[in-house]
C-alpha atoms as a PDB file:
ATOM      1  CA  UNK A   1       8.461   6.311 -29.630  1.00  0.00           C
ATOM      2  CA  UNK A   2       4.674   5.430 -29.662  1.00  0.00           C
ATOM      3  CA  UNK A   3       3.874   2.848 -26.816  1.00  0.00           C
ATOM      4  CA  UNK A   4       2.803   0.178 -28.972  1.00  0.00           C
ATOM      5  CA  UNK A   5       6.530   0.238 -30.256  1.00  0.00           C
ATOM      6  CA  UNK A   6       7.836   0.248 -26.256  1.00  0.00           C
ATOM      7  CA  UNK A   7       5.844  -2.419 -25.615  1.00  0.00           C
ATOM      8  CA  UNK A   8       7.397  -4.605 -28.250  1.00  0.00           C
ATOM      9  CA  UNK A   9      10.876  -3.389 -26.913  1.00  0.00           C
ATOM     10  CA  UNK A  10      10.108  -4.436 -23.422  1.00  0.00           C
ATOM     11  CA  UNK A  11      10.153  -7.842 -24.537  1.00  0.00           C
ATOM     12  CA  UNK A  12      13.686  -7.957 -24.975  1.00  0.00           C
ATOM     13  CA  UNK A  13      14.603  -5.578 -21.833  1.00  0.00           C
ATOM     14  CA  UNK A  14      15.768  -6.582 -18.433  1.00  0.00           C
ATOM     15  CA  UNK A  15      12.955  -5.025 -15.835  1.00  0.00           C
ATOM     16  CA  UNK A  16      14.459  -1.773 -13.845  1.00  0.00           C
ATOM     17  CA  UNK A  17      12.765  -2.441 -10.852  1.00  0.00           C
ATOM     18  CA  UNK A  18       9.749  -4.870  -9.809  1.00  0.00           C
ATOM     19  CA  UNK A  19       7.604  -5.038  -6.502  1.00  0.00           C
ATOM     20  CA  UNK A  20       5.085  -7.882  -6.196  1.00  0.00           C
ATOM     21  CA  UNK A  21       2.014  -7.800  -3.513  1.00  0.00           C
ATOM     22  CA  UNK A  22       0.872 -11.093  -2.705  1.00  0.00           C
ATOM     23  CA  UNK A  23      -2.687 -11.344  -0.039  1.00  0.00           C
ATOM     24  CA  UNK A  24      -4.196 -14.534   1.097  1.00  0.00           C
ATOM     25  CA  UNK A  25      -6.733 -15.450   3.244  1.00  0.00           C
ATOM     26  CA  UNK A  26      -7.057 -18.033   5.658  1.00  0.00           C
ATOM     27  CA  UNK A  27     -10.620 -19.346   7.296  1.00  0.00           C
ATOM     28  CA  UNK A  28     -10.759 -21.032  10.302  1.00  0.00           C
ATOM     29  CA  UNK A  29     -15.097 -20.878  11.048  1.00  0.00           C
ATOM     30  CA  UNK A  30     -14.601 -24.311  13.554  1.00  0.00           C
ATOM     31  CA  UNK A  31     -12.734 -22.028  15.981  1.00  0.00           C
ATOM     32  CA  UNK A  32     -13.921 -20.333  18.847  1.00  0.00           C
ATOM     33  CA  UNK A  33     -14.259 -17.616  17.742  1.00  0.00           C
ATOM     34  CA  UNK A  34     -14.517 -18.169  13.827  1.00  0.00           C
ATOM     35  CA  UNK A  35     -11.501 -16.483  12.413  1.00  0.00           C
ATOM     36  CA  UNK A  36      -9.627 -15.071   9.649  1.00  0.00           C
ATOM     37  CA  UNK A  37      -5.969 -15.092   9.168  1.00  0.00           C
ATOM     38  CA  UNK A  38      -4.830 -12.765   6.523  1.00  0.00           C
ATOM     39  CA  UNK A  39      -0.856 -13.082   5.081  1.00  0.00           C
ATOM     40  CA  UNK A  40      -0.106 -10.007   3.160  1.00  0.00           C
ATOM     41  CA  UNK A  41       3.276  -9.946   1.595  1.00  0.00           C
ATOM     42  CA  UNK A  42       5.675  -7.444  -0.478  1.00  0.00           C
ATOM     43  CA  UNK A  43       8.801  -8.308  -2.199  1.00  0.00           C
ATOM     44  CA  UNK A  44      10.899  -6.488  -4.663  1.00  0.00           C
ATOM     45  CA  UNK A  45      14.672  -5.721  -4.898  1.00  0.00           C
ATOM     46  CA  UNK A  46      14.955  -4.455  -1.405  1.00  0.00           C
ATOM     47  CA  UNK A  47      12.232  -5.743   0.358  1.00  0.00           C
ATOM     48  CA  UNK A  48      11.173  -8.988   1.284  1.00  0.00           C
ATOM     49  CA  UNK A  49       8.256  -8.464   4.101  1.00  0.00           C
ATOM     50  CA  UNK A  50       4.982 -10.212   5.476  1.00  0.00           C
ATOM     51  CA  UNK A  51       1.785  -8.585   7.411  1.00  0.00           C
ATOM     52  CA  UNK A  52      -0.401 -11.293   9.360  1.00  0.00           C
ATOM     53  CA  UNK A  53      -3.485 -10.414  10.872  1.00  0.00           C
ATOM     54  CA  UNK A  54      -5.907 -12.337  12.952  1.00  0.00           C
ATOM     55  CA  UNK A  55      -9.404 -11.122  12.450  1.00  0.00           C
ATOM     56  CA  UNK A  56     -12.275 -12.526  14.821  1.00  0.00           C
ATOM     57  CA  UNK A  57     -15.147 -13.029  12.641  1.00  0.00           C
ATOM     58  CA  UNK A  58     -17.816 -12.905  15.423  1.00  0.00           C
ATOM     59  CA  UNK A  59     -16.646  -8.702  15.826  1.00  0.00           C
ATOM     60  CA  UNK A  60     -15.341  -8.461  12.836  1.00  0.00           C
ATOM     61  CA  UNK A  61     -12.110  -6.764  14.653  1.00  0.00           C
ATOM     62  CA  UNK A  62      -8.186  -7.661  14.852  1.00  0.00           C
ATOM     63  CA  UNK A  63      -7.504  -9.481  17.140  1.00  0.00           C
ATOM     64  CA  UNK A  64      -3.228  -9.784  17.067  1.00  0.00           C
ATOM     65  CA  UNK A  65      -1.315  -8.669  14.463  1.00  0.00           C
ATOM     66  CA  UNK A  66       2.455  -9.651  13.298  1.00  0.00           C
ATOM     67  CA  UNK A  67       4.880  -8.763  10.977  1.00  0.00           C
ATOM     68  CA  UNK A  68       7.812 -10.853   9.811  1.00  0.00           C
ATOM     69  CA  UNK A  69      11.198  -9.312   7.722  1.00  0.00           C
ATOM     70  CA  UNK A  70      13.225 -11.203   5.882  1.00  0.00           C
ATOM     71  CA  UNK A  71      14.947  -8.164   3.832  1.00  0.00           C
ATOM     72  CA  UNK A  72      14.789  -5.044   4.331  1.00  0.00           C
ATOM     73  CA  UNK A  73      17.345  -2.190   3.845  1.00  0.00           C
ATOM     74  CA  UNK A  74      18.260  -0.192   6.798  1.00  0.00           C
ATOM     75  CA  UNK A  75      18.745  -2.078  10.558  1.00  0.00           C
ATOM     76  CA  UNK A  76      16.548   0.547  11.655  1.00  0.00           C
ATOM     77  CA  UNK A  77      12.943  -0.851   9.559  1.00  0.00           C
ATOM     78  CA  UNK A  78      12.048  -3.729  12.476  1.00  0.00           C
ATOM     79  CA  UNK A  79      12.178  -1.005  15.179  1.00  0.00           C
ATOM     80  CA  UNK A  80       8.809   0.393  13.294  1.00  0.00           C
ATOM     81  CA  UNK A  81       6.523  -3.186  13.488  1.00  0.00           C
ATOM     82  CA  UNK A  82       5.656  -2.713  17.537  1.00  0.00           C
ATOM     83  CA  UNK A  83       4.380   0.786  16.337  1.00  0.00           C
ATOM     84  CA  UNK A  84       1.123  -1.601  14.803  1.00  0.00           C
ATOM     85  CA  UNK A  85       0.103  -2.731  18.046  1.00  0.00           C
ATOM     86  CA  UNK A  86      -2.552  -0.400  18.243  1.00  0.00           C
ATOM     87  CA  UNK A  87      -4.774  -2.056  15.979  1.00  0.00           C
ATOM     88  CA  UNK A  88      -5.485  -4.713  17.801  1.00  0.00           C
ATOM     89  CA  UNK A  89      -9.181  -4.551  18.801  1.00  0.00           C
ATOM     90  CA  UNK A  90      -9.853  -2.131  15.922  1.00  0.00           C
ATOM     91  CA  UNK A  91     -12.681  -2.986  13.216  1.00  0.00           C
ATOM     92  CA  UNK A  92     -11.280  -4.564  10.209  1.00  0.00           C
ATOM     93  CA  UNK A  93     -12.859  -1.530   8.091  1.00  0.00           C
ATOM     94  CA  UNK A  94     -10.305  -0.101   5.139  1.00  0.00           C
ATOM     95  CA  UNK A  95     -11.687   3.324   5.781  1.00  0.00           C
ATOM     96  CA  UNK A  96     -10.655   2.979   9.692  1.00  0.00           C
ATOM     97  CA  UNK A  97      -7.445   1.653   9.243  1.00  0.00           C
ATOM     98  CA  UNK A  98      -6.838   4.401   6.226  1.00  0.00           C
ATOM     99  CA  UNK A  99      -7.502   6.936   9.051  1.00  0.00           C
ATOM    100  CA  UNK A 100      -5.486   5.154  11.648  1.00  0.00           C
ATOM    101  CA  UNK A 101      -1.738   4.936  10.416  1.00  0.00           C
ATOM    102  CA  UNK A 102       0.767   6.101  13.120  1.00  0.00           C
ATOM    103  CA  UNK A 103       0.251   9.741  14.390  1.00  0.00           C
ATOM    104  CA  UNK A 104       4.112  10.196  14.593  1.00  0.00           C
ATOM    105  CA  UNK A 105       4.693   8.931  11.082  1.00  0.00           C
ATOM    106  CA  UNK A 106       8.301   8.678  11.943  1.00  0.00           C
ATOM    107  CA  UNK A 107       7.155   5.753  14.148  1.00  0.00           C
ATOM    108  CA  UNK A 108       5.838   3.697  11.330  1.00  0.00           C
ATOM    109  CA  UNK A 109       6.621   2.260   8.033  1.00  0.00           C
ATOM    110  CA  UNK A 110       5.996   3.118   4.895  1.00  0.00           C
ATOM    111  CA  UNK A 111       5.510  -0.436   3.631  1.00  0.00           C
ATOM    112  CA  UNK A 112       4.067  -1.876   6.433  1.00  0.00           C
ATOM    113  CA  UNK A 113       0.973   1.056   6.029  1.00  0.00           C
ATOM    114  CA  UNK A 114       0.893  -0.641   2.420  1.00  0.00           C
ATOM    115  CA  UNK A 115       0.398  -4.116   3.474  1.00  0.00           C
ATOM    116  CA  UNK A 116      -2.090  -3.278   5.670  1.00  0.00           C
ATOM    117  CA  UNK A 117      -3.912  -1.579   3.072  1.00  0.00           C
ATOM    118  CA  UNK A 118      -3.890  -4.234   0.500  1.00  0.00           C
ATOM    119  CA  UNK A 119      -5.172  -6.626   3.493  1.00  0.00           C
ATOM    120  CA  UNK A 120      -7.887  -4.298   4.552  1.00  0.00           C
ATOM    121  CA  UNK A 121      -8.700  -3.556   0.791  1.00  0.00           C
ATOM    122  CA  UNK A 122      -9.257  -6.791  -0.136  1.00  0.00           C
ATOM    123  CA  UNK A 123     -11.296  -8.383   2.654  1.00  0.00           C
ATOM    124  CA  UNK A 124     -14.872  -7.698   2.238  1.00  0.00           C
ATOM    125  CA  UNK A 125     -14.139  -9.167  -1.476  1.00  0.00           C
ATOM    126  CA  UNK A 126     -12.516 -12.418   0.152  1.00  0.00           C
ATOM    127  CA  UNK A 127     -15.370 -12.780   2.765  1.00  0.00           C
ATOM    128  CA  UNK A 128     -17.589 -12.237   0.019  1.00  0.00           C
ATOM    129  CA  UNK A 129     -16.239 -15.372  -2.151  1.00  0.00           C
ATOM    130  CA  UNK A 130     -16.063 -17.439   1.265  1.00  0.00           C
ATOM    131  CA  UNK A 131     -19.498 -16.960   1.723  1.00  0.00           C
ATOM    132  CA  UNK A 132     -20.317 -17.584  -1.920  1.00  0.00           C
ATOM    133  CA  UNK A 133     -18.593 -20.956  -1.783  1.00  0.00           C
ATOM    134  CA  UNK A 134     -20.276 -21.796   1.440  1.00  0.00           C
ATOM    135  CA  UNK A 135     -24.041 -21.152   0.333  1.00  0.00           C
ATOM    136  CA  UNK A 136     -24.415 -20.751  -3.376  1.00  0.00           C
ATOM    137  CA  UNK A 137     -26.167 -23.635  -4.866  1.00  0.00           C
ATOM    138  CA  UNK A 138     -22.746 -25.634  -6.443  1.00  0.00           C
ATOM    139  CA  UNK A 139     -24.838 -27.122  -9.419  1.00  0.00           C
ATOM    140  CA  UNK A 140     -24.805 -23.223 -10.385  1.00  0.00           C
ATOM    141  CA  UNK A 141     -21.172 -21.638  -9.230  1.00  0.00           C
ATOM    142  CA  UNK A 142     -19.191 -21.572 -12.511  1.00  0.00           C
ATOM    143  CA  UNK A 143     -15.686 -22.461 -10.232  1.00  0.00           C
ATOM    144  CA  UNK A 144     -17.609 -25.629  -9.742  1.00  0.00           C
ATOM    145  CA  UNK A 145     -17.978 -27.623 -12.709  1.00  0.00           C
ATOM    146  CA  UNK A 146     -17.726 -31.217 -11.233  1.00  0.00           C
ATOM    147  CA  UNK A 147     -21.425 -30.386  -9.766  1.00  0.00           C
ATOM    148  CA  UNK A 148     -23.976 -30.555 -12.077  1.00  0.00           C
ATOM    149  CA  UNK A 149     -24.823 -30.284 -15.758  1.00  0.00           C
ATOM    150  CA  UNK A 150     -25.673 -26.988 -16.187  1.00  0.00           C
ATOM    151  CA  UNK A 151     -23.192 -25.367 -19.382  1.00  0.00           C
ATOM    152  CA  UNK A 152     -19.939 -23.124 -17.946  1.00  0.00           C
ATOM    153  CA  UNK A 153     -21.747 -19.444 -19.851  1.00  0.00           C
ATOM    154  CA  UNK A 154     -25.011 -20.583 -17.906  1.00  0.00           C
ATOM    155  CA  UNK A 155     -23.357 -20.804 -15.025  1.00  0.00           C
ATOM    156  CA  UNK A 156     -21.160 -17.492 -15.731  1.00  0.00           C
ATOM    157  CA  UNK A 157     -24.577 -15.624 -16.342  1.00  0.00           C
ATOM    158  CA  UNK A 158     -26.296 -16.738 -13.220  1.00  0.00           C
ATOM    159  CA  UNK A 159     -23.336 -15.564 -10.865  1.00  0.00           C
ATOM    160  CA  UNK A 160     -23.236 -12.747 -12.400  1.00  0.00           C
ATOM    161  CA  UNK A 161     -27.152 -12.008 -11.900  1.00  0.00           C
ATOM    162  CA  UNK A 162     -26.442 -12.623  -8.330  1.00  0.00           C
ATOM    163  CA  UNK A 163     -23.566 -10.482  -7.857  1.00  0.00           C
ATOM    164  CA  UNK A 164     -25.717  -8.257  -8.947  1.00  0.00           C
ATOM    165  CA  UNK A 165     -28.499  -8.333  -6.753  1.00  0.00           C
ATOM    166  CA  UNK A 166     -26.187  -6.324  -3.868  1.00  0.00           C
ATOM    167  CA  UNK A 167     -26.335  -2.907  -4.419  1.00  0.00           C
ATOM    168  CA  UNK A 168     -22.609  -2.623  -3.687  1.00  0.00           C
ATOM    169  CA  UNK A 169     -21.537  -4.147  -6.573  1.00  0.00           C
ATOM    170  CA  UNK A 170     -24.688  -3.378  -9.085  1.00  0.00           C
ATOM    171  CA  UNK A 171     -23.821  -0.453 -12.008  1.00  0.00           C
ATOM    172  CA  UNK A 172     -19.982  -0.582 -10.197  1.00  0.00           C
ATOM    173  CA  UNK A 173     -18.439  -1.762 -13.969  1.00  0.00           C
ATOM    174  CA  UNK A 174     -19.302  -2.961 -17.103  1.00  0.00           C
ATOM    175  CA  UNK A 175     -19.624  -6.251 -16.884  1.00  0.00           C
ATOM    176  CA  UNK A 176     -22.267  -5.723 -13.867  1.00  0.00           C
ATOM    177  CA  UNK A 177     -23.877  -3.278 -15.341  1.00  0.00           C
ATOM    178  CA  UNK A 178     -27.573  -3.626 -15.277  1.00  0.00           C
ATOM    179  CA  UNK A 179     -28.031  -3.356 -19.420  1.00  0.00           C
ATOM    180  CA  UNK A 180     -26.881  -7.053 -19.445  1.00  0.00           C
ATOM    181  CA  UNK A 181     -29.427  -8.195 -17.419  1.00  0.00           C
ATOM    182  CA  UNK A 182     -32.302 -10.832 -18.287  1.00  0.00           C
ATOM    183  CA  UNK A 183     -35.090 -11.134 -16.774  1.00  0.00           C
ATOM    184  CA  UNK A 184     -35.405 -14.910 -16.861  1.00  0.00           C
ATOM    185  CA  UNK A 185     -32.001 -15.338 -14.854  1.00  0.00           C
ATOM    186  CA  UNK A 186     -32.978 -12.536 -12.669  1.00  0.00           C
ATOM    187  CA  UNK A 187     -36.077 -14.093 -11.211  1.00  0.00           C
ATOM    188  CA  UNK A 188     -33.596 -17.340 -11.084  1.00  0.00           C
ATOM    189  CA  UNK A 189     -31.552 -15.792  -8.583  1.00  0.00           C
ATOM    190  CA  UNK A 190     -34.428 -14.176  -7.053  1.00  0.00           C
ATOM    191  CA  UNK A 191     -34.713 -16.639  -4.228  1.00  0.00           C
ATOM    192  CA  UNK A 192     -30.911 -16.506  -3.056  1.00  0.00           C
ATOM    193  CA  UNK A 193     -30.046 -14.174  -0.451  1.00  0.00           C
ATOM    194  CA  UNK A 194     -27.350 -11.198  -1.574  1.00  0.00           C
ATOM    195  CA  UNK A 195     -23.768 -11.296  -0.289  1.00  0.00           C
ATOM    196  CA  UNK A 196     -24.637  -8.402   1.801  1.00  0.00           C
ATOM    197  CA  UNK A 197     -27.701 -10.253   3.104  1.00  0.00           C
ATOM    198  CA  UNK A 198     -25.187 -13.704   3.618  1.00  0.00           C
ATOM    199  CA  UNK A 199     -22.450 -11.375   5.505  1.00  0.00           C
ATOM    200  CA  UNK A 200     -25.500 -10.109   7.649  1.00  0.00           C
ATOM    201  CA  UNK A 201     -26.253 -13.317   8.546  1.00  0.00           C
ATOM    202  CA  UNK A 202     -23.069 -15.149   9.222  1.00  0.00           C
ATOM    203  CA  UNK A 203     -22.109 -12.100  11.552  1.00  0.00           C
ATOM    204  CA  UNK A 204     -24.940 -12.640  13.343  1.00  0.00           C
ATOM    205  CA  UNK A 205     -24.715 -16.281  13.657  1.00  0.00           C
ATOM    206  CA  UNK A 206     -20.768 -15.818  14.866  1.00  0.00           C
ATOM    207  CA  UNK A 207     -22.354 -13.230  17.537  1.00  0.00           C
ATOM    208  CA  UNK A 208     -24.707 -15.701  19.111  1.00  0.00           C
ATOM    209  CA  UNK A 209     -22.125 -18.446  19.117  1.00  0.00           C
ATOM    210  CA  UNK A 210     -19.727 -16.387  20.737  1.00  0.00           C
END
């Protein structure tokens, strides 16, 4: 049957199985230091399981780290979440943490390693959007209509010019692909500062406040 067809079918077809990964991120920049709590969850038939991490912002490193069960299918899972302790004072880097799962992998967890690379996956985009919100002009940021006059595709087409000024995310899909850039909203942006610049700069500023 062609998948168009099994799509339709679906409709009318209790789901076999279903896992869900929820991440959120917390600021806190009026602490001492400025930190980040991150709550990374998974639940699905069997599991029902939350990662926190603490992440000082003025090292960028973990600071504590926790994990919470509320189902889980064998009484032996919660004897694997002390096994995490060793990433406290480690970077909060996804290619670190990749290369620092458990040695003895029969100390770990499976799901737990999953958790904490959804949280590590998804921070630098996180930060990036906290900056954003804290520093790009709001009569501009498309999330913030209530500011301004300016037209929601303006708006659209100006964040996406300055997404695009960081070579991290230039050319890395379609959408900020440099054949839909205009010149005239290019040299709007010019002034602002990139979110690589911005992440530069608040790190900095953490540093010295430390």
């Amino acid at each position: 049957m062609a998948l168009s067809q099994l799509k339709q079918k679906i409709r009318f077809k209790d789901c076999g199985f279903q896992r869900r990964y929820e991440s959120r991120y917390y600021w806190f920049p009026e602490e001492s230091p400025p930190t980040c709590l991150i709550e990374v969850s998974q639940r699905d038939s069997y599991h029902d399981m939350t990662l926190y991490m603490l992440i000082n912002l003025a090292t960028m490193k973990i600071s504590d780290i926790d994990v919470e069960e509320d189902r889980v299918p064998y009484e032996t899972c919660p004897n694997a979440i002390k096994s995490y302790s060793y990433l406290i004072g480690e970077d909060i880097s996804y290619n670190k943490i990749m290369r620092k799962f458990p040695e003895d992998k029969t100390m770990g967890c499976l799901h737990i390693n999953e958790l904490l690379q959804n949280a590590a996956q998804s921070f630098s985009s996180a930060y990036a959007f906290f900056l954003k919100e804290r520093n790009f002009p709001p009569e501009w940021d498309e999330y913030r209509m209530y500011q301004g006059t300016m037209d929601a595709k303006s708006r659209r087409e100006i964040g996406r010019h300055w997404w695009m000024k960081d070579k991290g995310v230039r050319n890395s899909c379609f959408s900020f692909s440099d054949r839909h850039e205009v010149s005239e909203v290019k040299d709007q942006v010019k002034p602002l500062d990139s979110i690589t610049a911005m992440m530069v700069k608040e790190f900095r500023s953490a540093r010295s406040d430390k």
